[in-house]
Protein backbone atom coordinates (compact mmCIF):
# COMPACT_ATOMS: atom_id res chain seq x y z
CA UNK A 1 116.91 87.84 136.19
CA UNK A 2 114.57 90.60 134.98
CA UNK A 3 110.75 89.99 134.31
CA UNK A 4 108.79 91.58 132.51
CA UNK A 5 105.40 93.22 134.36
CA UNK A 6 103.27 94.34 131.87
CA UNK A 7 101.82 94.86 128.18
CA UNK A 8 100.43 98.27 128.42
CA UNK A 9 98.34 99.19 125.38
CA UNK A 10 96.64 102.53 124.21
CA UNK A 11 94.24 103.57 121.25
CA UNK A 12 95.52 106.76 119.71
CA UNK A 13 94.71 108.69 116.86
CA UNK A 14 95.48 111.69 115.26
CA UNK A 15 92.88 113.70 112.66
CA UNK A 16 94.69 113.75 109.86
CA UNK A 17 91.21 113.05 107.91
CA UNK A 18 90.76 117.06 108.70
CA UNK A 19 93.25 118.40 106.12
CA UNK A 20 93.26 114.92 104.02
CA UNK A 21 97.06 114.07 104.72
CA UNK A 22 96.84 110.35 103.83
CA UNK A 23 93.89 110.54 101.37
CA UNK A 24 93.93 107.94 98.66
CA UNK A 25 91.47 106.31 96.29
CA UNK A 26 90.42 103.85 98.62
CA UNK A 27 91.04 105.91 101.84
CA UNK A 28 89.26 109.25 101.17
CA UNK A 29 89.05 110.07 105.08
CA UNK A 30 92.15 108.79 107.15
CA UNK A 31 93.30 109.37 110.71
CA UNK A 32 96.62 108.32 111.23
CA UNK A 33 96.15 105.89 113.91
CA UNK A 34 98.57 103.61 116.27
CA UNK A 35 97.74 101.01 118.24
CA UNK A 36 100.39 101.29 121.05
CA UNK A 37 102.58 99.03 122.96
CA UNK A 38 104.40 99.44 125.94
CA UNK A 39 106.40 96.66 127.28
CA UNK A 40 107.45 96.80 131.48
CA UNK A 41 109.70 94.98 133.03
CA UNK A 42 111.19 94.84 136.94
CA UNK A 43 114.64 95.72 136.24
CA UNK A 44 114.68 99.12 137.89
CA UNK A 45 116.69 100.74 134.84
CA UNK A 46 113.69 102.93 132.96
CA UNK A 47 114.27 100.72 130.13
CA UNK A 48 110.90 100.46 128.34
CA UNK A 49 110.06 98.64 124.77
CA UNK A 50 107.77 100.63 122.83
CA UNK A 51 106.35 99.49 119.31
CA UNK A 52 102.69 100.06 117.51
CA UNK A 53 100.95 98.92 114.84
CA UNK A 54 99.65 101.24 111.90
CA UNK A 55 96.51 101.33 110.95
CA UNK A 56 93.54 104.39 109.58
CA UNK A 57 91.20 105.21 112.04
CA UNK A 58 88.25 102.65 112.91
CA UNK A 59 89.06 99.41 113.64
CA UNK A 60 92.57 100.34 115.95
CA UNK A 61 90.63 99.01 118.96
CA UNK A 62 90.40 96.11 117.38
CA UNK A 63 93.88 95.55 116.56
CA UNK A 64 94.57 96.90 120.31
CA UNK A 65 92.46 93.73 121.49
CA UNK A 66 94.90 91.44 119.27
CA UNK A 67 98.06 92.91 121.37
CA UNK A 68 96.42 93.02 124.63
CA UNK A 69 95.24 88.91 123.74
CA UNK A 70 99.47 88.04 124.16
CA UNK A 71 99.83 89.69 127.26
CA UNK A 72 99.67 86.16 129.10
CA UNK A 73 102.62 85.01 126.58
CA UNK A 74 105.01 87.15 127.92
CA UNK A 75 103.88 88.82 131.62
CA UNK A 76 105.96 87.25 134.38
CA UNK A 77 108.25 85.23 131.69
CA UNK A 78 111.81 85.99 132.06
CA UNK A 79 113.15 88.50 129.47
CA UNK A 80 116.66 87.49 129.44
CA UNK A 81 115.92 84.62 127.82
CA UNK A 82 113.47 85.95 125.15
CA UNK A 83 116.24 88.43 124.31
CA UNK A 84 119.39 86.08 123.69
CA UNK A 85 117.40 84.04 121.72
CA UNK A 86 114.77 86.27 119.28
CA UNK A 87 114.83 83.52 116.73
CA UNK A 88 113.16 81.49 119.12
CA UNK A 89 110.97 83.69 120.41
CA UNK A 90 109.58 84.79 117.60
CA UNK A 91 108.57 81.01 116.43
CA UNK A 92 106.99 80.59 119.84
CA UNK A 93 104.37 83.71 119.28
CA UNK A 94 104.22 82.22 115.91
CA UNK A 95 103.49 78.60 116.52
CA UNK A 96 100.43 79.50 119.35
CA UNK A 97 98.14 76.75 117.87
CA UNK A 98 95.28 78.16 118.76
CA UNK A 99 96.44 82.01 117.91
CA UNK A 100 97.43 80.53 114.02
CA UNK A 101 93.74 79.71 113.65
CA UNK A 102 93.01 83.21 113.77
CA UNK A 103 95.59 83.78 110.44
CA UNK A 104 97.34 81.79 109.78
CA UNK A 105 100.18 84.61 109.67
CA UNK A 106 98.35 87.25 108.77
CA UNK A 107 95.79 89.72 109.94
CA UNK A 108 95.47 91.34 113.07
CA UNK A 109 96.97 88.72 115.06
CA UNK A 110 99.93 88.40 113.33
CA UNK A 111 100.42 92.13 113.28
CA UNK A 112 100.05 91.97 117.20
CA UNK A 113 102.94 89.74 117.21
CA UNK A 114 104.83 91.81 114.99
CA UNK A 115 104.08 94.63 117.78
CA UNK A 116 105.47 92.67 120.52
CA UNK A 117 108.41 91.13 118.41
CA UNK A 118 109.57 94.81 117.96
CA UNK A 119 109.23 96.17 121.31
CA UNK A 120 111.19 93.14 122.22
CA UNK A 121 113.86 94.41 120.03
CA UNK A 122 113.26 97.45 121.39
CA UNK A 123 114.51 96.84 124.60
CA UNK A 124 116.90 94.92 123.08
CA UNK A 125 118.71 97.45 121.23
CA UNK A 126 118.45 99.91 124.47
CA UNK A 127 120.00 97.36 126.67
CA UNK A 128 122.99 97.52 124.09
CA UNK A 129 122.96 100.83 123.58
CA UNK A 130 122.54 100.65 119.75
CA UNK A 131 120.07 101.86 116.96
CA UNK A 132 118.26 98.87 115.61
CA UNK A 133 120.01 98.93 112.61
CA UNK A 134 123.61 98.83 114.11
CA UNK A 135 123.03 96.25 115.85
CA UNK A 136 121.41 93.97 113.44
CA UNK A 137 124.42 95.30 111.05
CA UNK A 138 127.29 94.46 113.47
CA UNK A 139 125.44 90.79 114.03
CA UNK A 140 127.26 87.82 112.69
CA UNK A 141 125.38 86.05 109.13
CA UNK A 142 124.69 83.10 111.61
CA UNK A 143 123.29 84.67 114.16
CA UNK A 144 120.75 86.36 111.46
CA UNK A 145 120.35 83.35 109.94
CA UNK A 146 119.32 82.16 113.39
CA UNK A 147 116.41 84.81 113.90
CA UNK A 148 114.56 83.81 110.36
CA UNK A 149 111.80 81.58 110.04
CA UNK A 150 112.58 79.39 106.55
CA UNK A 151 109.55 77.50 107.14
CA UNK A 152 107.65 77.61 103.87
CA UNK A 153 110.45 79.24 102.13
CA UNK A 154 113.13 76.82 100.84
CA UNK A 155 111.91 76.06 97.51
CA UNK A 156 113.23 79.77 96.93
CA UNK A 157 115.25 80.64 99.71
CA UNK A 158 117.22 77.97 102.05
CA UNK A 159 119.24 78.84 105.33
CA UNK A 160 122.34 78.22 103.38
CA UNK A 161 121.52 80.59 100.54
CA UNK A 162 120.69 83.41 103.03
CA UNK A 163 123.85 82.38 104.52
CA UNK A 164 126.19 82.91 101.56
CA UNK A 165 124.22 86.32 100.78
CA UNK A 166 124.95 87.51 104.32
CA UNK A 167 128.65 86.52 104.12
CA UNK A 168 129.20 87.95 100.81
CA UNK A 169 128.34 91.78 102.07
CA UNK A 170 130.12 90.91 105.51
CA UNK A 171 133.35 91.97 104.13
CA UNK A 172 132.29 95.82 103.14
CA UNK A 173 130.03 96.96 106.47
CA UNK A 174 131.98 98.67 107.70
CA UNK A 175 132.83 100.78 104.97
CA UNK A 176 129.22 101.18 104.31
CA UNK A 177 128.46 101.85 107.43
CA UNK A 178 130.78 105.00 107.56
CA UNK A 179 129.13 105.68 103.87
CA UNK A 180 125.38 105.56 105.83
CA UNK A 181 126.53 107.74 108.78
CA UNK A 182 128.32 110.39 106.14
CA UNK A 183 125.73 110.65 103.41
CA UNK A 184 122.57 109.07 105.08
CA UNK A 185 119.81 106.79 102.79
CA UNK A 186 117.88 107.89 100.01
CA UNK A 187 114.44 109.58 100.53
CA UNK A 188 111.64 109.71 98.04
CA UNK A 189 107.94 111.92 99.04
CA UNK A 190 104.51 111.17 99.02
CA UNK A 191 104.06 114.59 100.50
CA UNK A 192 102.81 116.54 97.87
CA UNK A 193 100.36 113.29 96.17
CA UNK A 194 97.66 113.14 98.59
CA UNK A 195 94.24 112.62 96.51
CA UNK A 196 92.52 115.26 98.26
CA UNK A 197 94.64 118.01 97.76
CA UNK A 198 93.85 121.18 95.01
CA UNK A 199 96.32 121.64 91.78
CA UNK A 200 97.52 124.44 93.47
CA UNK A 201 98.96 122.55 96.71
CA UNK A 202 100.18 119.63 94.42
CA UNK A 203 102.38 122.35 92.28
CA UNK A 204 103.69 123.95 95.22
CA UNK A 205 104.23 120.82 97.14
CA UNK A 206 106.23 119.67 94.36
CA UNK A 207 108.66 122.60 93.70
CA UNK A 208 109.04 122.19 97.77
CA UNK A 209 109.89 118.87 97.10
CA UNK A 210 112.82 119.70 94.71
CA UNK A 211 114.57 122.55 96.58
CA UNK A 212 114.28 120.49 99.58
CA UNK A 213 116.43 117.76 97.75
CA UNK A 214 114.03 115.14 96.59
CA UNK A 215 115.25 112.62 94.06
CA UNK A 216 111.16 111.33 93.64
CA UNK A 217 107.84 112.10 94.19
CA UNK A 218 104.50 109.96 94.39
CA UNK A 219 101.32 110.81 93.47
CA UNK A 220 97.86 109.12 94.85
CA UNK A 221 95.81 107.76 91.45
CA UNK A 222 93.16 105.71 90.78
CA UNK A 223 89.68 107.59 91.56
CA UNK A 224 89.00 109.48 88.17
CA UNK A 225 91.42 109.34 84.87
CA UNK A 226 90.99 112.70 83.51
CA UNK A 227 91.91 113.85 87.16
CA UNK A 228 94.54 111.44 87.76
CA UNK A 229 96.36 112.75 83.99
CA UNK A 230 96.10 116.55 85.07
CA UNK A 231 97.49 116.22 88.02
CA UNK A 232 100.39 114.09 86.41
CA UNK A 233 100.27 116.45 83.91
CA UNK A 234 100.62 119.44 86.20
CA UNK A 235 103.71 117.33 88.18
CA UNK A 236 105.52 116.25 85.37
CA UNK A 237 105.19 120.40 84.46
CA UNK A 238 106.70 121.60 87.62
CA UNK A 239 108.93 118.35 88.34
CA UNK A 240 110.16 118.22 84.15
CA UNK A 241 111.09 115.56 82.34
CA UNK A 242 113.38 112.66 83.65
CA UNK A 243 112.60 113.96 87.31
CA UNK A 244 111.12 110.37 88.77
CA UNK A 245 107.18 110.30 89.40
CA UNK A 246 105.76 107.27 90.62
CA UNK A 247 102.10 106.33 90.89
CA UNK A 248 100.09 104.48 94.07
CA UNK A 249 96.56 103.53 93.31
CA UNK A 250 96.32 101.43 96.65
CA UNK A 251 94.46 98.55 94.93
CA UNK A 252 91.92 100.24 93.63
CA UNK A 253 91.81 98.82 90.07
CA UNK A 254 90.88 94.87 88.18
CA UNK A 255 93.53 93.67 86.58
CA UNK A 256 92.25 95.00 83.29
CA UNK A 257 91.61 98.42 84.16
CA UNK A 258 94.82 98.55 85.86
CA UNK A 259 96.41 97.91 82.80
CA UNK A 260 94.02 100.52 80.94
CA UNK A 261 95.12 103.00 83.35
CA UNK A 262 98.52 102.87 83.55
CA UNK A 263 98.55 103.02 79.96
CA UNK A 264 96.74 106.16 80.08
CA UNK A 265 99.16 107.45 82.40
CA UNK A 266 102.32 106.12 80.50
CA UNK A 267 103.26 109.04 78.74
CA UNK A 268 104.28 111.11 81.93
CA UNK A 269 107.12 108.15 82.02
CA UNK A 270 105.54 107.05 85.72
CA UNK A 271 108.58 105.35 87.91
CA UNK A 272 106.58 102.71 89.23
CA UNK A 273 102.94 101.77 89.53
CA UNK A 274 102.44 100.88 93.52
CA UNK A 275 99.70 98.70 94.45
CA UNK A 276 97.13 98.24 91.37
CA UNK A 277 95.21 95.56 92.65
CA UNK A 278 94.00 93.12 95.49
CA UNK A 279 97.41 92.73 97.60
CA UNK A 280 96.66 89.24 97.81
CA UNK A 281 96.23 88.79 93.79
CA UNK A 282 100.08 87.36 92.87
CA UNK A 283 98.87 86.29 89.36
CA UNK A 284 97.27 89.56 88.91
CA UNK A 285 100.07 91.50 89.49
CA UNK A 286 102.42 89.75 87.45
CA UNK A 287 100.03 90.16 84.14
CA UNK A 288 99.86 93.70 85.10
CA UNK A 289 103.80 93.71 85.22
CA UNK A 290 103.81 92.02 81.79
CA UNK A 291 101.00 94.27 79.96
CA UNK A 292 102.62 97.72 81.27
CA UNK A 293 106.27 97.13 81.55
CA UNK A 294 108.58 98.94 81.02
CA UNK A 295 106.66 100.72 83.55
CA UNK A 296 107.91 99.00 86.76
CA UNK A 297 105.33 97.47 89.16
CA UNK A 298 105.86 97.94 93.20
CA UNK A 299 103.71 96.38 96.33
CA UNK A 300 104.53 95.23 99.73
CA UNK A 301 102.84 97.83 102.31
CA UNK A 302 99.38 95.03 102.07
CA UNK A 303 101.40 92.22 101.87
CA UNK A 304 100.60 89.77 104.97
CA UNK A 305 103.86 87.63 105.39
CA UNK A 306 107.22 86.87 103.77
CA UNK A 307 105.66 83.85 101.76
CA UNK A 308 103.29 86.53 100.13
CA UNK A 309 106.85 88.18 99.05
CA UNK A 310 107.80 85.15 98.01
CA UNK A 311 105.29 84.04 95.55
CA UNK A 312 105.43 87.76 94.39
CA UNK A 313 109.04 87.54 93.19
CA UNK A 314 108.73 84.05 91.95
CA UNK A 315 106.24 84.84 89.82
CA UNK A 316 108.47 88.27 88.72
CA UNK A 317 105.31 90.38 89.66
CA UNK A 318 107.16 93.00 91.11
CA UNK A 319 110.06 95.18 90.37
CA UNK A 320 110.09 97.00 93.47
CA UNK A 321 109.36 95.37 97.08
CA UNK A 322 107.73 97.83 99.47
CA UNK A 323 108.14 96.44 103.28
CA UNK A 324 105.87 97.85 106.22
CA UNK A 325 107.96 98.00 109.07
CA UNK A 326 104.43 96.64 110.92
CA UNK A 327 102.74 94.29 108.60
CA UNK A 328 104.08 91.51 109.24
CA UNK A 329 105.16 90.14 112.53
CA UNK A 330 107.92 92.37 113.16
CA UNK A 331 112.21 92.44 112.93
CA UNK A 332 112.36 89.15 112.36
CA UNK A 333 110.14 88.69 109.55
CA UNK A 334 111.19 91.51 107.67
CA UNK A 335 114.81 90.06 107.72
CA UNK A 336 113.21 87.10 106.04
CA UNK A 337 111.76 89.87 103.33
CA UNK A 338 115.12 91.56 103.00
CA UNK A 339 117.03 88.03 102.00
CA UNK A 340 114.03 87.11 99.58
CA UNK A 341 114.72 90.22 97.51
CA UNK A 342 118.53 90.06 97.95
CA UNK A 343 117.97 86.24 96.66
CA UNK A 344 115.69 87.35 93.94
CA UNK A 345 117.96 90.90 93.10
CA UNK A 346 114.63 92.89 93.31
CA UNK A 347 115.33 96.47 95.12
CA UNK A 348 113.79 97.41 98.24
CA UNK A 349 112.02 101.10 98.70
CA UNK A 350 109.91 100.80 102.18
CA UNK A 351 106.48 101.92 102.39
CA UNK A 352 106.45 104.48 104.98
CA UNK A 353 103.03 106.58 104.52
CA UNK A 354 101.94 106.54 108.34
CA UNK A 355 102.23 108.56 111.25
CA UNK A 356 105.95 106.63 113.04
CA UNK A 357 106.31 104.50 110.05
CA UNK A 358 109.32 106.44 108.96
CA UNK A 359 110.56 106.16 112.02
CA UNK A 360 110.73 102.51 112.26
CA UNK A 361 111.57 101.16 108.89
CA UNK A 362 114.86 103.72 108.22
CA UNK A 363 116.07 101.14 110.54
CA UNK A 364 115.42 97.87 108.50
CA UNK A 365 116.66 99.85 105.38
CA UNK A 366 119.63 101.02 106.39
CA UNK A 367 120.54 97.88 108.30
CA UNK A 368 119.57 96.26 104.39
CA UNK A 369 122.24 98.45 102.93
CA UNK A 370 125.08 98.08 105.10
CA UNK A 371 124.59 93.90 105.76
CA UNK A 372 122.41 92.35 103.48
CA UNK A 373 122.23 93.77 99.66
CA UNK A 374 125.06 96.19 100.06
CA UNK A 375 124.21 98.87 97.72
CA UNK A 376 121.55 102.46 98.12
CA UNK A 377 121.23 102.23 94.55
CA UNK A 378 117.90 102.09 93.14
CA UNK A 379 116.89 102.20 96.72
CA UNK A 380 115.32 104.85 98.85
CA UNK A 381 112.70 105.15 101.80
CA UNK A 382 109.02 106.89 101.22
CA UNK A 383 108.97 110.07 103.36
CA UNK A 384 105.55 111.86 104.56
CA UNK A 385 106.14 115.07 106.58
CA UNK A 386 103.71 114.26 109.41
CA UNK A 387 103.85 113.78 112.77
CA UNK A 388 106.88 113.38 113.33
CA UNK A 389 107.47 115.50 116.67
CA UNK A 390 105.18 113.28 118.23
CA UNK A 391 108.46 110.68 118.42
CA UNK A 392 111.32 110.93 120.84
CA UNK A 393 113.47 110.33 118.48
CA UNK A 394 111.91 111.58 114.91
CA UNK A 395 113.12 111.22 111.51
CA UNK A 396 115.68 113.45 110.18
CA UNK A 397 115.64 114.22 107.06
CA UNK A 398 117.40 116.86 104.90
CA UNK A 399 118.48 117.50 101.48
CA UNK A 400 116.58 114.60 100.44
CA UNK A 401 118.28 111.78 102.86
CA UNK A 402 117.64 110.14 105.66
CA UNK A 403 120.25 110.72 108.52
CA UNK A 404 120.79 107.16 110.32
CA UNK A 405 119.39 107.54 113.67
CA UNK A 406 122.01 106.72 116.46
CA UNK A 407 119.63 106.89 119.45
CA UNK A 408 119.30 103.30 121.13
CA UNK A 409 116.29 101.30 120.12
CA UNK A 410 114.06 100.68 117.58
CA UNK A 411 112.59 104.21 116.87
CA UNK A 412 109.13 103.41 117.49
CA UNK A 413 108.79 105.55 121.24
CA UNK A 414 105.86 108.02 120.83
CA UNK A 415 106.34 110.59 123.54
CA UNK A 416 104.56 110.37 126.82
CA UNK A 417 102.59 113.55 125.99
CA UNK A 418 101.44 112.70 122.84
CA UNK A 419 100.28 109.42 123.94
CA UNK A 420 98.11 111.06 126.42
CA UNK A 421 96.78 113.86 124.21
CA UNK A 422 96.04 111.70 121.50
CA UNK A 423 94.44 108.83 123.02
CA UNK A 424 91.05 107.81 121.35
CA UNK A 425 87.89 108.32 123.58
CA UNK A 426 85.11 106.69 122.13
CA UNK A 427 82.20 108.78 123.74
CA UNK A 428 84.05 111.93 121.70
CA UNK A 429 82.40 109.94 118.61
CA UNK A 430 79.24 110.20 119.93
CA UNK A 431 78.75 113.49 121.40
């Protein structure tokens, strides 16, 4: 039997607040930060699981302390064990009495989980020689069945409803399968939106943006309206009309202003608005849906837990569901996000505006496409172009797809020398 040795975390950041890639209306300043995991093990084989969680700068050591607090849950445990059975696992991380306290589900904690949960898979998927989404993909509808926590969930999605949706694509995976590895998974860019940037960058970021083969664009609002309605102005200008534009105040707005705004913004024909309010306000979003429709709502990248997707599509306040590949706690949960929107027939476009985060949801995408709601359309992954050649295996995207990876694992290895380089020294702060 193999056991695992250690949890090895690091604090690194990169200074992406130096050129403003990232900047929003609520994030004017952002470095691209990850708070790293390495999982160890005594196997002899150089098989390592490697996950992080995302987050902007200050505050990463924080969510570094939350990983390194579940080092005694798995150091010296058997990892056999852990692997055959992730459903389990996962519920025992979850179920830590005293760890819930700290959430329950959500927050730092949880995140920390969701950082162990995927290196777990990790090592997994290297052990089997697979991409993450493969081997989720080629996994029976039981056995995914088996890895989903329905607790809190029935009254809008029971085991055997998630069974029946999972049986119903099982029939056409492999065709879509050979349909991913031929013409890859929609892309969509944030690239050329970033708040901080001049006109001038946003027009030329945009016509880069269509010759590279772009299908959308998204563009940071929500700081000034005049500004926010020239820039869309300017986009729509290069872009033209039809060309999807969608819209990402990153819950910057009330309910009511978010309403005022979007209707400001509603003659550039906006795809989507993406996160105009509190995250956590369900009932807000939904009379935002209502009051600016048929301007489509989207959220999901603040969203804490799959019973926070829940409520949202019961209560039809989103049109578009927007999973973080490192949210929530991890593979698992995300499956349980996936079957909700399958359930609910609400389309899935990942939120992937972070330095690996493209990287590591492709996977849960692609593995949604080929096993779970069986169709790309009206579906496609954000794209940033930013550090991606810090990964060993980084995101390949051209003419406006995303290639499926076929390197084993979960896509989340940073390499070595980047680690090292980037590694956050707090005394640089102070001298």
């Amino acid at each position: 039997m193999t056991r695992i040795v250690a949890l090895e975390t690091a604090d690194i950041r990169f200074p992406t607040s130096q050129s403003l890639d990232g900047s929003d209306a609520m994030n004017p300043d952002p470095d691209y930060s990850a708070a790293y995991l390495r999982i160890t093990t005594d196997a002899g084989d150089g098989i390592e699981g490697h996950a992080f969680v995302f987050t902007i700068g200050r505050g990463n050591d924080v969510q570094v302390a939350a990983i390194d607090a579940l080092a005694g849950h798995l150091t010296g445990r058997e990892l056999e064990p852990l692997l055959a059975d992730m459903g389990a696992t996962n519920r025992a991380l979850m179920d830590d009495s005293q760890l819930r306290w700290l959430g329950p589900e959500k927050g730092v904690m949880h995140m920390a989980i969701g950082a162990v949960i995927n290196a777990l898979w990790d090592i997994k998927c290297k052990r089997a020689g697979e991409p993450l989404w493969r081997l989720l993909a080629r996994m029976t509808p039981e056995e995914l069945v088996g890895l989903v926590d329905f607790r809190y969930l029935t009254n809008a999605l029971t085991p055997g409803e998630a069974l029946d949706i999972l049986r119903a694509a099982e029939p056409g995976r492999a065709e879509r399968e050979r349909l991913l590895l031929e013409g890859g998974f929609p892309a969509y860019t944030t690239t050329p939106g970033w708040l901080g940037y001049s006109d001038e960058k946003l027009a030329r970021l945009c016509r880069e943006a269509i010759a590279d083969g772009f299908g959308q664009i998204k563009l940071k609002v929500g700081a000034d309206l005049d500004d926010d309605i020239r820039r869309f102005r300017i986009a729509r200008e290069v872009c033209g009309d039809g060309f999807p534009i969608a819209a990402d105040a990153n819950q910057r707005w009330e309910v009511d202003e978010a309403i005022a705004w979007v209707r400001a913004l509603a003659p550039f024909d906006p795809a989507w608005i993406e996160e105009p309010t509190s995250p956590d306000d369900v009932l807000g979003h939904a009379e935002i849906a209502r009051a600016v429709a048929p301007v489509r709502v989207a959220t999901g990248e603040h969203a804490h837990n799959r019973v926070m997707f829940k409520q949202l599509l019961q209560a039809d306040a989103i049109a578009v569901m927007q999973i973080d590949a490192v949210r929530v706690a991890g593979v698992n949960e995300n499956i349980a996000n996936l079957l909700l929107a399958a359930k609910f027939g609400v389309p899935v476009c990942p939120h992937a505006g972070g330095v690996g985060l493209c990287e590591a949801v492709q996977h849960l995408a692609m593995f949604d496409f080929v096993a779970v709601c069986g169709t790309r359309e009206g579906r496609m992954i954000e794209y940033v172009d930013h550090l991606h050649e810090h990964f060993v295996v980084p995101t390949d995207v051209r003419g406006g797809v995303y290639r499926a990876p076929l390197a084993p694992g979960a896509g989340m290895e940073m390499r070595s020398e980047s680690r090292g380089r980037h590694t956050w020294k707090p005394e640089a702060v102070d001298a």
